[in-house]
Protein backbone atom coordinates (compact mmCIF):
# COMPACT_ATOMS: atom_id res chain seq x y z
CA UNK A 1 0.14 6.91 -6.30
CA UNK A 2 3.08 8.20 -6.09
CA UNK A 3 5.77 6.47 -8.83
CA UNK A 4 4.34 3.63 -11.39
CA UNK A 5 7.46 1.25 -13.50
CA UNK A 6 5.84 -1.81 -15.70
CA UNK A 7 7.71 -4.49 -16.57
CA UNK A 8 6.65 -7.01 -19.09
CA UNK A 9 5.16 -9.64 -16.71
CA UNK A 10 5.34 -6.98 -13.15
CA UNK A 11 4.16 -3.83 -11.86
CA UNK A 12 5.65 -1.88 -8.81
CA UNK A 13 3.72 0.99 -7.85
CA UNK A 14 4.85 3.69 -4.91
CA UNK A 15 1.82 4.44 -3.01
CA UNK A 16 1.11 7.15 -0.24
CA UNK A 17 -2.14 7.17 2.19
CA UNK A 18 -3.47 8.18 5.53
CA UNK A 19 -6.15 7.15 8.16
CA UNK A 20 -7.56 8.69 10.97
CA UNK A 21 -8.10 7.12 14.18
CA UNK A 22 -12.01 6.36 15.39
CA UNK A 23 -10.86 4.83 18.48
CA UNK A 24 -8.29 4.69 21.53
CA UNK A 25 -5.99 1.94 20.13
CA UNK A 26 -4.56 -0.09 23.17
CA UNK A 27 -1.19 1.09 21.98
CA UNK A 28 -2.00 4.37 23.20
CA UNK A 29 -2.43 5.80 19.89
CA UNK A 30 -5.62 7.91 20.65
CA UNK A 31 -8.98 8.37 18.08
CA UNK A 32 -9.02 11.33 15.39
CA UNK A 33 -4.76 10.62 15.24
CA UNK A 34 -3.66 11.03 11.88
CA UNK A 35 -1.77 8.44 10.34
CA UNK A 36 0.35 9.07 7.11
CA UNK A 37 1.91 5.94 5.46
CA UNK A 38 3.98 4.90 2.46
CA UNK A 39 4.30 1.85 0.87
CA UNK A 40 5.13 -0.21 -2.31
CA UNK A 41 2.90 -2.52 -4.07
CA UNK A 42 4.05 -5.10 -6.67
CA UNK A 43 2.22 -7.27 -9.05
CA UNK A 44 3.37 -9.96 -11.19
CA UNK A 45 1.01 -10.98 -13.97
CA UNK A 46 0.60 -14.59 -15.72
CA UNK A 47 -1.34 -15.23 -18.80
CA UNK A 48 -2.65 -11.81 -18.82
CA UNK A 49 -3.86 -12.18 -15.31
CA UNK A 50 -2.15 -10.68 -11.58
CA UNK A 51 -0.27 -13.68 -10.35
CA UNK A 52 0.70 -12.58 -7.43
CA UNK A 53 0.04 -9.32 -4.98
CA UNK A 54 3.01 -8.16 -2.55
CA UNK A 55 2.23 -5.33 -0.59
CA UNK A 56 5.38 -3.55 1.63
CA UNK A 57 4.84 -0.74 3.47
């Protein structure tokens, strides 16, 4: 994680993660490639419960 704000009834949290390749993708990208990604996740709660899940990245 990499930033974390709470609302009353919604969460947005700043996330950062990688992944490496096993296989040739037909894009060209090639196995053992290292991928490094960031993204956002938000949740909105109802009733004490996650509503809703929007992940943007």
């Amino acid at each position: 994680m990499q930033s974390f704000h709470f609302e009353a009834d919604r969460a947005e949290v700043g996330i950062e993660y990688f992944a490496i390749t096993a296989i040739d993708w037909p894009n060209g990208i090639k196995a053992g490639t290292i991928l490094q990604l960031t993204g956002q996740s938000i949740f909105t709660f109802r009733d004490g419960l996650i509503a809703s899940i929007q992940d943007i990245s």
